[in-house]
PDB file of N, CA and C in Angstrom:
ATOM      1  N   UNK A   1      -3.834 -11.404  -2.479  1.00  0.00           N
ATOM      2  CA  UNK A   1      -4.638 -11.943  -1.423  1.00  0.00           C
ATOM      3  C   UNK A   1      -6.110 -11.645  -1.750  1.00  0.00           C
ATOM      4  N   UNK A   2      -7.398 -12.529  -1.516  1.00  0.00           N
ATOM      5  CA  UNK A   2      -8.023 -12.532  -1.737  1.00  0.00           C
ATOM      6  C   UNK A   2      -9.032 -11.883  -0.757  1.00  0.00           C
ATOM      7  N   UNK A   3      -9.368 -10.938  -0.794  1.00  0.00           N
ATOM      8  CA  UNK A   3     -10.031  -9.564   0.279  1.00  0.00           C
ATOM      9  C   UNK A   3     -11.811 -10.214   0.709  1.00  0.00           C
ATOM     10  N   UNK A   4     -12.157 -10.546  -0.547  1.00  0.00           N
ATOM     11  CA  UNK A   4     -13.685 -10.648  -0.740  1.00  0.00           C
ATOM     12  C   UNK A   4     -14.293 -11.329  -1.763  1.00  0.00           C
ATOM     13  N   UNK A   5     -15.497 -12.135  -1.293  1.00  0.00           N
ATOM     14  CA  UNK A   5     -16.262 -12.818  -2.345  1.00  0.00           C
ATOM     15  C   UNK A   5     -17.469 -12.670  -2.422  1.00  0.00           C
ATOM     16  N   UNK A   6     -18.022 -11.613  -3.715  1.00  0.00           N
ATOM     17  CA  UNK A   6     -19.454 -11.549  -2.954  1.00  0.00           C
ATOM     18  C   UNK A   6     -20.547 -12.789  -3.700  1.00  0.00           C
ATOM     19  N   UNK A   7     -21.043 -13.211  -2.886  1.00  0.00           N
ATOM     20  CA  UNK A   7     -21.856 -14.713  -2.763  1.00  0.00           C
ATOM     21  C   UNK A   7     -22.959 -14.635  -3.861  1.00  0.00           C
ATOM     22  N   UNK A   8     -23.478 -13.178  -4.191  1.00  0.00           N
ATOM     23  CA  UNK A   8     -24.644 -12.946  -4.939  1.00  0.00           C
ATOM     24  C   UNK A   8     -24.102 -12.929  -6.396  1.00  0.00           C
ATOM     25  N   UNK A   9     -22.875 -12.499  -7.248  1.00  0.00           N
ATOM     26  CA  UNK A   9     -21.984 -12.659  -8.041  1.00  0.00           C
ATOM     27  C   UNK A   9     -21.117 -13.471  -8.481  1.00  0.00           C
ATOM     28  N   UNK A  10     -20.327 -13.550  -7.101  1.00  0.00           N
ATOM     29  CA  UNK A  10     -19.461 -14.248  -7.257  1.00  0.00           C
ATOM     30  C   UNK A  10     -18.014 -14.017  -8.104  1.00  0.00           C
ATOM     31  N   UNK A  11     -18.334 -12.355  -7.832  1.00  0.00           N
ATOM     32  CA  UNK A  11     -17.125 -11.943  -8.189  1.00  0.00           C
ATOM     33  C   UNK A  11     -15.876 -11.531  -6.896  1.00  0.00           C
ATOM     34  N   UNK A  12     -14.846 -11.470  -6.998  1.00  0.00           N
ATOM     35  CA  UNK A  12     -13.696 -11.804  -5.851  1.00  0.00           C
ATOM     36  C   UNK A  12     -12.689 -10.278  -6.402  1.00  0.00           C
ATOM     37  N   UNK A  13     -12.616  -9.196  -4.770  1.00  0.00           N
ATOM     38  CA  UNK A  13     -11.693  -8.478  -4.996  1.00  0.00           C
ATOM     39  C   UNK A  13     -10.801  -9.321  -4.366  1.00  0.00           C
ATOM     40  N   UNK A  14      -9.599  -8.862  -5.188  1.00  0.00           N
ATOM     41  CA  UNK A  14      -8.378  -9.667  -4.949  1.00  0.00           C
ATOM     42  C   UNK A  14      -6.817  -7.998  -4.637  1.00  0.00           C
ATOM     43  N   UNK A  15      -6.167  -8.280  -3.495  1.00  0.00           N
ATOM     44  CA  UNK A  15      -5.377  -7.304  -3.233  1.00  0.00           C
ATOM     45  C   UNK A  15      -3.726  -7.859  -3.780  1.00  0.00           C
ATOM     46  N   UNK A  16      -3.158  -7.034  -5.087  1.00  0.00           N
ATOM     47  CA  UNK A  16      -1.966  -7.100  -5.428  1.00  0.00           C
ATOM     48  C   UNK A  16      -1.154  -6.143  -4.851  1.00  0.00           C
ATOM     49  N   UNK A  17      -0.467  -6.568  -4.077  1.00  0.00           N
ATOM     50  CA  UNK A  17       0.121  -5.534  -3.221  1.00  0.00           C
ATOM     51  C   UNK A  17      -0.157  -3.819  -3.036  1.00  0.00           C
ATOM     52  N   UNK A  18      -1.464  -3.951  -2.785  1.00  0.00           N
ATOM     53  CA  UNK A  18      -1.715  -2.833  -2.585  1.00  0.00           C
ATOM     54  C   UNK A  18      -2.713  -2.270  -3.238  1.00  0.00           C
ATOM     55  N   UNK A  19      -2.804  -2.810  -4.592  1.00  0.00           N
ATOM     56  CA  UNK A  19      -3.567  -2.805  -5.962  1.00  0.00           C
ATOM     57  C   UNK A  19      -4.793  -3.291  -6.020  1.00  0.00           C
ATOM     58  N   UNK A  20      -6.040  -3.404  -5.788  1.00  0.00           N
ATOM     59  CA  UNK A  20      -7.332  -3.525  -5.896  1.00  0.00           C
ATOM     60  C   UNK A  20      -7.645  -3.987  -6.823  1.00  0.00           C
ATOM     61  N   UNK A  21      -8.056  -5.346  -7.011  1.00  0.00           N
ATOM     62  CA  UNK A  21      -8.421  -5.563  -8.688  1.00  0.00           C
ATOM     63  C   UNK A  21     -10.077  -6.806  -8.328  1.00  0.00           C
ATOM     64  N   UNK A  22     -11.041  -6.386  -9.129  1.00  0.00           N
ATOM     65  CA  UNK A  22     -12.163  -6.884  -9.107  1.00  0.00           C
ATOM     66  C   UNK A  22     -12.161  -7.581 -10.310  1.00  0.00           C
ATOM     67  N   UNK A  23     -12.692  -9.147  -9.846  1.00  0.00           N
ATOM     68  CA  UNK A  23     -12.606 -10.554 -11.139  1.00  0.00           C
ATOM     69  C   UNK A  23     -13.941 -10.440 -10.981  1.00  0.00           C
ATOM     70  N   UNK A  24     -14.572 -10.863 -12.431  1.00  0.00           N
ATOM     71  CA  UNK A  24     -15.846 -11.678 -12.828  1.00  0.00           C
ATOM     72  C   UNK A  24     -15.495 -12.750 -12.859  1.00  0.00           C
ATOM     73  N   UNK A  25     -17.128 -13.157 -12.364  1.00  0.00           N
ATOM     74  CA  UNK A  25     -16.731 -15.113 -12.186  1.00  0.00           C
ATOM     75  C   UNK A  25     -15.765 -15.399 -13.734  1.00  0.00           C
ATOM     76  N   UNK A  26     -16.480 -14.832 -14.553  1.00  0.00           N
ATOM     77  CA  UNK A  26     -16.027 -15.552 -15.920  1.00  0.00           C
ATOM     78  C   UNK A  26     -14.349 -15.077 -15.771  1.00  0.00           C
ATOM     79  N   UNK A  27     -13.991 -14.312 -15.556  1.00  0.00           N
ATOM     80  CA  UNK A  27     -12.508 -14.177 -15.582  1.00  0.00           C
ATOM     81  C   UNK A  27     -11.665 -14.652 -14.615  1.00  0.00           C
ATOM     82  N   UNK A  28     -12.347 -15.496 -13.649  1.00  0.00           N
ATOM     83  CA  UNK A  28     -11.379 -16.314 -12.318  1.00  0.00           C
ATOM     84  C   UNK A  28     -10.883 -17.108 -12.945  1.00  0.00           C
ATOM     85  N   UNK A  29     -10.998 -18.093 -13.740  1.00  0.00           N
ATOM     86  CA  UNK A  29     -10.519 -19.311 -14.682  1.00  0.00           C
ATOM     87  C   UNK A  29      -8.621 -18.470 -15.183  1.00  0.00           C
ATOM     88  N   UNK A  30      -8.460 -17.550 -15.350  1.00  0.00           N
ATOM     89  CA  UNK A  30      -7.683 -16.507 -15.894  1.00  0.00           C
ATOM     90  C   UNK A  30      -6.342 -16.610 -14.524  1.00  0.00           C
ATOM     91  N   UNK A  31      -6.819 -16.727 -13.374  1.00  0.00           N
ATOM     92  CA  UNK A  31      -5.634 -16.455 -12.663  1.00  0.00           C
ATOM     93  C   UNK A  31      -4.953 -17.768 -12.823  1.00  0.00           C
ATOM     94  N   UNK A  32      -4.064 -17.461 -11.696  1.00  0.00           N
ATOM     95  CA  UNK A  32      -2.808 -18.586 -11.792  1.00  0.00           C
ATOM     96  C   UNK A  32      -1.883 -17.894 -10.314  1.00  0.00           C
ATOM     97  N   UNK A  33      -1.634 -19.238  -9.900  1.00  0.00           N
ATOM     98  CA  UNK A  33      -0.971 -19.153  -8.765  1.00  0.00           C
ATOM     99  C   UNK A  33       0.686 -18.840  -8.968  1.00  0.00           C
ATOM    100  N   UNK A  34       1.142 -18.173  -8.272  1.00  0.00           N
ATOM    101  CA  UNK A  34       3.005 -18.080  -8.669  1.00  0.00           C
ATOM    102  C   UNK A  34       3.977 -18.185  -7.906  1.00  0.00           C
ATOM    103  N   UNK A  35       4.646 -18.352  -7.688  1.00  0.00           N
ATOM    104  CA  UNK A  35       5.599 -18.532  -6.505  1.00  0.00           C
ATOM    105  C   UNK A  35       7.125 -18.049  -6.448  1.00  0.00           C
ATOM    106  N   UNK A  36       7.576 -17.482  -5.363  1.00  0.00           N
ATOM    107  CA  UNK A  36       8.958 -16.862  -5.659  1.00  0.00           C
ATOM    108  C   UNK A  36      10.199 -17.863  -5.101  1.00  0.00           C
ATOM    109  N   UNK A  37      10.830 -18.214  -5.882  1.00  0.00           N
ATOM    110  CA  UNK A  37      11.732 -19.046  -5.158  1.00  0.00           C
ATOM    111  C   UNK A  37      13.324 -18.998  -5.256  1.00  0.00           C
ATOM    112  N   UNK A  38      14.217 -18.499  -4.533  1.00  0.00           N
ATOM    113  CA  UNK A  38      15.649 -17.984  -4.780  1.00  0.00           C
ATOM    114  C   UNK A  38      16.174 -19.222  -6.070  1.00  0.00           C
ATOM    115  N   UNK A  39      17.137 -18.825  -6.289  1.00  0.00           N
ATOM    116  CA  UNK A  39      17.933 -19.629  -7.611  1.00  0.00           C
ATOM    117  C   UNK A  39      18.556 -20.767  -6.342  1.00  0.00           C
ATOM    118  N   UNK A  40      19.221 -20.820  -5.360  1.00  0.00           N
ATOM    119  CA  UNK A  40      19.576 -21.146  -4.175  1.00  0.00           C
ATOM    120  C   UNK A  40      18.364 -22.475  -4.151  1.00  0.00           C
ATOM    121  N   UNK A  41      17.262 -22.594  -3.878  1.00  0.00           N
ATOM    122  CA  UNK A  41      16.279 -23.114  -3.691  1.00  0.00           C
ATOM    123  C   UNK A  41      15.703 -23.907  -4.360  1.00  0.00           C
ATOM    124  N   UNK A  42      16.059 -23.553  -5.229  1.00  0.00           N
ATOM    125  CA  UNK A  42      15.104 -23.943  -6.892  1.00  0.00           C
ATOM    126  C   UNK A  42      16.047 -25.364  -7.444  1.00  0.00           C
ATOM    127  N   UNK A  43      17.517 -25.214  -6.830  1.00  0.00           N
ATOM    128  CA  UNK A  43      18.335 -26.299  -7.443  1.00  0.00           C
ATOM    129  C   UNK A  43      17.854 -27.391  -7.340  1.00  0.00           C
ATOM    130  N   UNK A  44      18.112 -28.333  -8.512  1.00  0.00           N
ATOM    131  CA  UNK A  44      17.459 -29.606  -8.217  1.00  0.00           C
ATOM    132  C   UNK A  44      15.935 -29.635  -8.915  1.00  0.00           C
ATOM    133  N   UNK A  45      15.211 -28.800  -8.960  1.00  0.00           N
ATOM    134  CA  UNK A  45      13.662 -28.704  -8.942  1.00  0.00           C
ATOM    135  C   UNK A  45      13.778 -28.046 -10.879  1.00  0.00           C
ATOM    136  N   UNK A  46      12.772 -27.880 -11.661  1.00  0.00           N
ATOM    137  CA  UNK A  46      12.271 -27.707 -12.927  1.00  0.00           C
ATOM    138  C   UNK A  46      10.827 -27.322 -12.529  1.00  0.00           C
ATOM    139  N   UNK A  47      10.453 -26.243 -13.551  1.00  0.00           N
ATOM    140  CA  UNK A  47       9.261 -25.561 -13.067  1.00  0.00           C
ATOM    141  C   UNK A  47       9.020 -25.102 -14.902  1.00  0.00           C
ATOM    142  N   UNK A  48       7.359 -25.226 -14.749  1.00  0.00           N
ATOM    143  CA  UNK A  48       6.837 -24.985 -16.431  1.00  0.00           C
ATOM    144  C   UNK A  48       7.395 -23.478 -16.802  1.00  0.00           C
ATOM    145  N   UNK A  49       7.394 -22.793 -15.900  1.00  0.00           N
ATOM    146  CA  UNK A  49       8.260 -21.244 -16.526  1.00  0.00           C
ATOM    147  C   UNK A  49       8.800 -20.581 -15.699  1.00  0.00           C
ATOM    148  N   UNK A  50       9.500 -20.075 -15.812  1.00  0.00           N
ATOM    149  CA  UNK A  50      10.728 -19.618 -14.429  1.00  0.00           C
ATOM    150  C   UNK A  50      10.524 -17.601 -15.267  1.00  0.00           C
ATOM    151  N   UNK A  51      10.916 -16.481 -14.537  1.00  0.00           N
ATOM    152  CA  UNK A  51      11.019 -15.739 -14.562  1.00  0.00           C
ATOM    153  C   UNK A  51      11.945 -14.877 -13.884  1.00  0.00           C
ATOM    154  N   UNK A  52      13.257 -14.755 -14.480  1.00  0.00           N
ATOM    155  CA  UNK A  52      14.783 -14.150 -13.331  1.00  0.00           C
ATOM    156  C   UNK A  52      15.069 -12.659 -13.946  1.00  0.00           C
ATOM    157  N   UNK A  53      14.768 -11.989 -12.543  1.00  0.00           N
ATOM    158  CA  UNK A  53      15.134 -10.628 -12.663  1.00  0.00           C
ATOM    159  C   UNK A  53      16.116 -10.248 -12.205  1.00  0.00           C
ATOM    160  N   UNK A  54      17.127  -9.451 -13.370  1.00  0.00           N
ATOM    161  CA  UNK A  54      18.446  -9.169 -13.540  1.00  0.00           C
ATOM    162  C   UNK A  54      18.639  -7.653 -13.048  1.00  0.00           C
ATOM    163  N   UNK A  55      19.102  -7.150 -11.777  1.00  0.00           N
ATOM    164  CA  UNK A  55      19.554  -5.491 -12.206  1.00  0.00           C
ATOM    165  C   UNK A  55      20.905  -5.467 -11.181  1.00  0.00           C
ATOM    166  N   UNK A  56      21.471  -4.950 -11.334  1.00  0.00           N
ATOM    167  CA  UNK A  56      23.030  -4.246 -10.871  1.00  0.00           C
ATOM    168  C   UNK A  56      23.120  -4.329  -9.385  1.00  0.00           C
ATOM    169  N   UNK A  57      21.852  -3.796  -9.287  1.00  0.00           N
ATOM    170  CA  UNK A  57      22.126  -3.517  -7.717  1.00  0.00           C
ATOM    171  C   UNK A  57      22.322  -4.762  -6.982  1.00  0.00           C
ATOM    172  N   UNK A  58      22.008  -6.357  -7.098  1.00  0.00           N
ATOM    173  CA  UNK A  58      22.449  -6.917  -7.190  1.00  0.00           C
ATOM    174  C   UNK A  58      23.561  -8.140  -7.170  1.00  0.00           C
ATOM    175  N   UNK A  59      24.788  -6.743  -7.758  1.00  0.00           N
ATOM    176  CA  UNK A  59      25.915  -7.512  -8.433  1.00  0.00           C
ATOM    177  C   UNK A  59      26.763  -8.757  -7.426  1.00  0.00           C
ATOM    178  N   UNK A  60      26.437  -8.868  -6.609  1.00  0.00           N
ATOM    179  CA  UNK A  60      26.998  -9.603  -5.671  1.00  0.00           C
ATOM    180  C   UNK A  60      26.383 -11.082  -6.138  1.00  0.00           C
ATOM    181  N   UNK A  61      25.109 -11.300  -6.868  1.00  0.00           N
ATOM    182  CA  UNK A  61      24.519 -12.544  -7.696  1.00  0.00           C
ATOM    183  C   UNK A  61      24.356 -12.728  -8.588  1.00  0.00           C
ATOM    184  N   UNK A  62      25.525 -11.432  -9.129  1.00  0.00           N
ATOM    185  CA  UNK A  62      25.758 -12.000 -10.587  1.00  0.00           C
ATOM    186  C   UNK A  62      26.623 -12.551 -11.332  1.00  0.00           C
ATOM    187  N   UNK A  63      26.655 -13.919 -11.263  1.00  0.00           N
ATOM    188  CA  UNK A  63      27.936 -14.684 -11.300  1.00  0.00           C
ATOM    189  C   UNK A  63      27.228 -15.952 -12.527  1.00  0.00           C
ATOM    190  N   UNK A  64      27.749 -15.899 -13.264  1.00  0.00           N
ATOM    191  CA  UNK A  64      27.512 -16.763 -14.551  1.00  0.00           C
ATOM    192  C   UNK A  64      26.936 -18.179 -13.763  1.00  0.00           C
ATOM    193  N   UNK A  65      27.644 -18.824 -13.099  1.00  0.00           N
ATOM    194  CA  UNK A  65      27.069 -20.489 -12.869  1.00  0.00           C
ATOM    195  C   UNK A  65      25.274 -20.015 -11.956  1.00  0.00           C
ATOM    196  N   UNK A  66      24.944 -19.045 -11.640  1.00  0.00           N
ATOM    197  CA  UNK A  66      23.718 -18.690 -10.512  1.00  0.00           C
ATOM    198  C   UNK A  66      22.628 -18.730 -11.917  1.00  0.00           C
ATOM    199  N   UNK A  67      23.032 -17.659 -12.920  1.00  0.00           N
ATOM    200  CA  UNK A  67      22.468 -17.306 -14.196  1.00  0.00           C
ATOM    201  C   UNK A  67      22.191 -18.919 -15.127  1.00  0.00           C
ATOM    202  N   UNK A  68      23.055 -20.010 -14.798  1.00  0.00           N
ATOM    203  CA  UNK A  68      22.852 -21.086 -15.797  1.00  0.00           C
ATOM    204  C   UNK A  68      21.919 -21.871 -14.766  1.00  0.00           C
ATOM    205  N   UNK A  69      22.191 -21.722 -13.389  1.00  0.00           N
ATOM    206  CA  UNK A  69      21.320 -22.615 -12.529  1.00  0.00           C
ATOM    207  C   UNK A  69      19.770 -21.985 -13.133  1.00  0.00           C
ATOM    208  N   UNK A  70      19.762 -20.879 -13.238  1.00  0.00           N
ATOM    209  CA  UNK A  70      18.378 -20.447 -13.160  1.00  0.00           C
ATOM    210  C   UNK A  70      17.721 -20.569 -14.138  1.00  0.00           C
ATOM    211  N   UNK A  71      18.766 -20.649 -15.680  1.00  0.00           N
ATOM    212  CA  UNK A  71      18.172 -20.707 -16.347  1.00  0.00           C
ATOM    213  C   UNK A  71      17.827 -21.979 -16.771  1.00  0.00           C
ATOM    214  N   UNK A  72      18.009 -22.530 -16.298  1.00  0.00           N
ATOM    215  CA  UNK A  72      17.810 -24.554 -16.692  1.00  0.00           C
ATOM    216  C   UNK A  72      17.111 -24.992 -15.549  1.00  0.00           C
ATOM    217  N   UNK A  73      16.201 -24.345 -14.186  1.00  0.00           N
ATOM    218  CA  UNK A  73      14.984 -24.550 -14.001  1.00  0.00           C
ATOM    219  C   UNK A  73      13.803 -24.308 -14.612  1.00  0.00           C
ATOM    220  N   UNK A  74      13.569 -23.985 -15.885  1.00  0.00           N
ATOM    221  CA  UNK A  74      12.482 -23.567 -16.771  1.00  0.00           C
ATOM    222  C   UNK A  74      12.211 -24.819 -17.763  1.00  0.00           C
ATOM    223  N   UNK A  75      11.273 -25.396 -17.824  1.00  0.00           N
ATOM    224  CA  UNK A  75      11.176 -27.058 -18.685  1.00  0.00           C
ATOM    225  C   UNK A  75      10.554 -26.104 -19.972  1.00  0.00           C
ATOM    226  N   UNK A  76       9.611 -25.230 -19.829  1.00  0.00           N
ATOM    227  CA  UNK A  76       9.174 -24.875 -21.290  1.00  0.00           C
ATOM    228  C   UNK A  76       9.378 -23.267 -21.990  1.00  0.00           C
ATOM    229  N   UNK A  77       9.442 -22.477 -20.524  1.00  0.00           N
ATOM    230  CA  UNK A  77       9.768 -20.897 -20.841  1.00  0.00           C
ATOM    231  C   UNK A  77      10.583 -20.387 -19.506  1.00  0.00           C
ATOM    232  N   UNK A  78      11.184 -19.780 -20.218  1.00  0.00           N
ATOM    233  CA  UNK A  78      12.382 -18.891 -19.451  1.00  0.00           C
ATOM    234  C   UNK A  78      12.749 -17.259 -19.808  1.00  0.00           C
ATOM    235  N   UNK A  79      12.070 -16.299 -18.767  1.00  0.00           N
ATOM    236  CA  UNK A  79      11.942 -15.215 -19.521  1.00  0.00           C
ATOM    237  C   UNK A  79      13.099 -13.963 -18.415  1.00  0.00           C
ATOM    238  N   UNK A  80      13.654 -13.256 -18.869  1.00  0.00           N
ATOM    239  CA  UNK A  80      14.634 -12.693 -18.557  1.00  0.00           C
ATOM    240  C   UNK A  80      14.276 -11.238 -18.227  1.00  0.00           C
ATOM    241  N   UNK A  81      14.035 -10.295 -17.170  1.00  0.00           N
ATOM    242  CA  UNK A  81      13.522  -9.113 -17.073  1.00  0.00           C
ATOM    243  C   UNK A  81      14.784  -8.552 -16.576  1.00  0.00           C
ATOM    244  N   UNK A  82      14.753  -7.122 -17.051  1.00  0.00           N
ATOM    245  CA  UNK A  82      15.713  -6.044 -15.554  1.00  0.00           C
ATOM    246  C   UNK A  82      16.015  -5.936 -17.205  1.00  0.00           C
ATOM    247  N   UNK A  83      17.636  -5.031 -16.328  1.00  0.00           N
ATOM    248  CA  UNK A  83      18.941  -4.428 -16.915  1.00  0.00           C
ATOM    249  C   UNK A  83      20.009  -5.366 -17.755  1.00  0.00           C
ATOM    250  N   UNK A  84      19.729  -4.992 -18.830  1.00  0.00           N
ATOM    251  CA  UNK A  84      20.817  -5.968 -20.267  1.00  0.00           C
ATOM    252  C   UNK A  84      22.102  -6.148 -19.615  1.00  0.00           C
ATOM    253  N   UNK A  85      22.638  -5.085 -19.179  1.00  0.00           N
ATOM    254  CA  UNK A  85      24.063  -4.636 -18.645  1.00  0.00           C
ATOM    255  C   UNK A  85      24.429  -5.666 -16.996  1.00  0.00           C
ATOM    256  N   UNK A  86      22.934  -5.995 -16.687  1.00  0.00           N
ATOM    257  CA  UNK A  86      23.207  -7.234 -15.249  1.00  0.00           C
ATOM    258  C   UNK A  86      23.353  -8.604 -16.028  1.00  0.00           C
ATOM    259  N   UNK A  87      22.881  -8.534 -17.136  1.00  0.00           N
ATOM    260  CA  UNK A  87      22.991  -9.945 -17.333  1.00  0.00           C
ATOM    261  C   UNK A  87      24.069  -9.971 -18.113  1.00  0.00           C
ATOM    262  N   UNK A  88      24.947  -9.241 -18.740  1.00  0.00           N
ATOM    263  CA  UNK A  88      26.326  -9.219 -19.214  1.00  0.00           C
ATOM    264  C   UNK A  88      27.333  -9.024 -17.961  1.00  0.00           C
ATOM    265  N   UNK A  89      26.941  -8.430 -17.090  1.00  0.00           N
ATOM    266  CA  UNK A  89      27.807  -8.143 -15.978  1.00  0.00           C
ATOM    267  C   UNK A  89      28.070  -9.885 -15.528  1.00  0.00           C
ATOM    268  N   UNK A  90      26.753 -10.500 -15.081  1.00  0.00           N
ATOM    269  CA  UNK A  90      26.569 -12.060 -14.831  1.00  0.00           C
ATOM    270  C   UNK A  90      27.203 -12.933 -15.301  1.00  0.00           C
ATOM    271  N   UNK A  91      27.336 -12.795 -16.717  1.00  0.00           N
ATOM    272  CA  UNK A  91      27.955 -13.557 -18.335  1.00  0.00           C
ATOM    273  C   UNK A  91      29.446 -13.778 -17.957  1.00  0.00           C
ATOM    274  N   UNK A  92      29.934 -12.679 -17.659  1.00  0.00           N
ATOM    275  CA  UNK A  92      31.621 -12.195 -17.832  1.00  0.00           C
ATOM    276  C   UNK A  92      31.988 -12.816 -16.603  1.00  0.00           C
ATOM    277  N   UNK A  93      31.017 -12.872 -15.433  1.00  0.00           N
ATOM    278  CA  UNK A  93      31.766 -13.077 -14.187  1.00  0.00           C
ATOM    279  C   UNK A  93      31.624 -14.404 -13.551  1.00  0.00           C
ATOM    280  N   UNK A  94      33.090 -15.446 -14.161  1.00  0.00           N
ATOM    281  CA  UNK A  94      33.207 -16.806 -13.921  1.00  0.00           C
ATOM    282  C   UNK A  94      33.731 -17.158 -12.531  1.00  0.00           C
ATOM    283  N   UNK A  95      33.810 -16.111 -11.797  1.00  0.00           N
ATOM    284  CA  UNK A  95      35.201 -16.338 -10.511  1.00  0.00           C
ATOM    285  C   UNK A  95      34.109 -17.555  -9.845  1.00  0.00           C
ATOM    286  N   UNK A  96      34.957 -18.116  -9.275  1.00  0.00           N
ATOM    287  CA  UNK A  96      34.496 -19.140  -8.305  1.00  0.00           C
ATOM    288  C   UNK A  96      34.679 -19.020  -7.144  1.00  0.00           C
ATOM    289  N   UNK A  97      34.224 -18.403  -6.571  1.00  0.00           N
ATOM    290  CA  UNK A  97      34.547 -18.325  -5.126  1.00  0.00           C
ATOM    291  C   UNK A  97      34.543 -19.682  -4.465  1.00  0.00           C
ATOM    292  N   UNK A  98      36.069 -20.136  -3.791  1.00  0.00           N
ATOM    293  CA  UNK A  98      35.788 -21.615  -3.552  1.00  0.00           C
ATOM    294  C   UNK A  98      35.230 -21.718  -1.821  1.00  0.00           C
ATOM    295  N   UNK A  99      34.474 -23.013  -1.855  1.00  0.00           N
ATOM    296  CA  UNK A  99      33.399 -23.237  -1.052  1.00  0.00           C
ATOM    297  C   UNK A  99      34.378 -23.395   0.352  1.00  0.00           C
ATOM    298  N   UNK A 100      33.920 -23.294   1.241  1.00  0.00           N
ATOM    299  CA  UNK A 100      34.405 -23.305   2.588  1.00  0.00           C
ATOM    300  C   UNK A 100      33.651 -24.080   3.730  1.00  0.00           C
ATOM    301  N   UNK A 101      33.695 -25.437   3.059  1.00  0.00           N
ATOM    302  CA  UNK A 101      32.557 -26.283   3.994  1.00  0.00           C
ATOM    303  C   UNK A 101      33.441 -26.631   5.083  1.00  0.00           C
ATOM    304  N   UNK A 102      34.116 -27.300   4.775  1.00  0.00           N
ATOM    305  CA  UNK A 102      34.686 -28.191   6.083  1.00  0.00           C
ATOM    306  C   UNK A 102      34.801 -29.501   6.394  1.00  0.00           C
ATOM    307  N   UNK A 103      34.518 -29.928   4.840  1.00  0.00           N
ATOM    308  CA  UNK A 103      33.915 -31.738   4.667  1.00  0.00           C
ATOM    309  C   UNK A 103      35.239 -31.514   4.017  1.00  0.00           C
ATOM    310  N   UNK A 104      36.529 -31.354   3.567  1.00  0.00           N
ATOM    311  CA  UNK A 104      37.902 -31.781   3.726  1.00  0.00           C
ATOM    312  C   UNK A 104      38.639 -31.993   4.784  1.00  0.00           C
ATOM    313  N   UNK A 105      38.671 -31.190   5.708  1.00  0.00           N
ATOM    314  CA  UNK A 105      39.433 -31.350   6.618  1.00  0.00           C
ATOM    315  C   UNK A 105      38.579 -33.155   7.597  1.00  0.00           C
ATOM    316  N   UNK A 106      37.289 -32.827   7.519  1.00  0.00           N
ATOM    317  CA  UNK A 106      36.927 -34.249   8.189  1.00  0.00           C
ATOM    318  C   UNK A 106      37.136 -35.352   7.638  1.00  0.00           C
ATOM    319  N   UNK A 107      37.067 -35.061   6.456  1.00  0.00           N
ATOM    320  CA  UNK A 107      37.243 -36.382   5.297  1.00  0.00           C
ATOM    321  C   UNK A 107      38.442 -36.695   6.082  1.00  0.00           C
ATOM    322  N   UNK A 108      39.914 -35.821   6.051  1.00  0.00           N
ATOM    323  CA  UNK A 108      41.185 -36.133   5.924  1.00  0.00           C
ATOM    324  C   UNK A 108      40.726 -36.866   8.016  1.00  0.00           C
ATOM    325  N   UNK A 109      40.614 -36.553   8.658  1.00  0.00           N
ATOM    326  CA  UNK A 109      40.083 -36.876   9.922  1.00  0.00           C
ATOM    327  C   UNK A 109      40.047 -38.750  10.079  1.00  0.00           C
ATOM    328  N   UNK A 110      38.993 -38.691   9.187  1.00  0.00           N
ATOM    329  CA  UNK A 110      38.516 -40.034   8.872  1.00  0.00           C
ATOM    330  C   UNK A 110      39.451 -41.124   8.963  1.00  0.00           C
ATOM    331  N   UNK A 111      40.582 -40.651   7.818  1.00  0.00           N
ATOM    332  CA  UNK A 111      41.162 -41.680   7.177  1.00  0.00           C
ATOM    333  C   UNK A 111      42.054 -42.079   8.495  1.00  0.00           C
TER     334      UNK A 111
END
């Protein structure tokens, strides 16, 4: 968040969660906007670089098809952070938990 701009400079403290960081004009060109968006969310959508953080704690989203969704929202870079051992945990785990909508039973309704 952007705290301050002083008008005579034109340099901008900017607050990273908590973190204090002072830009020169010449180094504003340097930021970049980012955005967090669940794997859930993102379906459908492609983004110039995606960034998915992997750790254990977790394990309840780590299920191989979440890991391929995420990784095929990235059109040019796709970079992988956390724990090696979440993203093998992810790898191994194909179960499908089957969906529980309720668009069968209406379908069958229909007919």
């Amino acid at each position: 968040m952007v705290l301050e701009v002083q008008p005579e400079t034109g340099n901008m403290l900017i607050d990273f969660d908590g973190t204090r960081v002072e830009f020169e004009r010449s180094e504003q060109s340097d930021l970049q906007l980012a955005y967090a968006v669940s794997i859930h969310k993102s379906q459908g959508s492609e983004f110039p670089a995606v960034v998915i953080p992997l750790l254990r704690q977790h394990s309840i989203m780590l299920a191989r098809n979440l890991i391929y969704t995420a990784i095929t929202r990235g059109r040019k870079q796709v970079i992988l952070v956390g724990d090696p051992t979440a993203y093998a945990m992810a790898v191994r785990n194909i179960s499908d938990s089957g969906r529980i909508t309720g668009l069968l039973p209406r379908l069958k309704e229909e007919i």
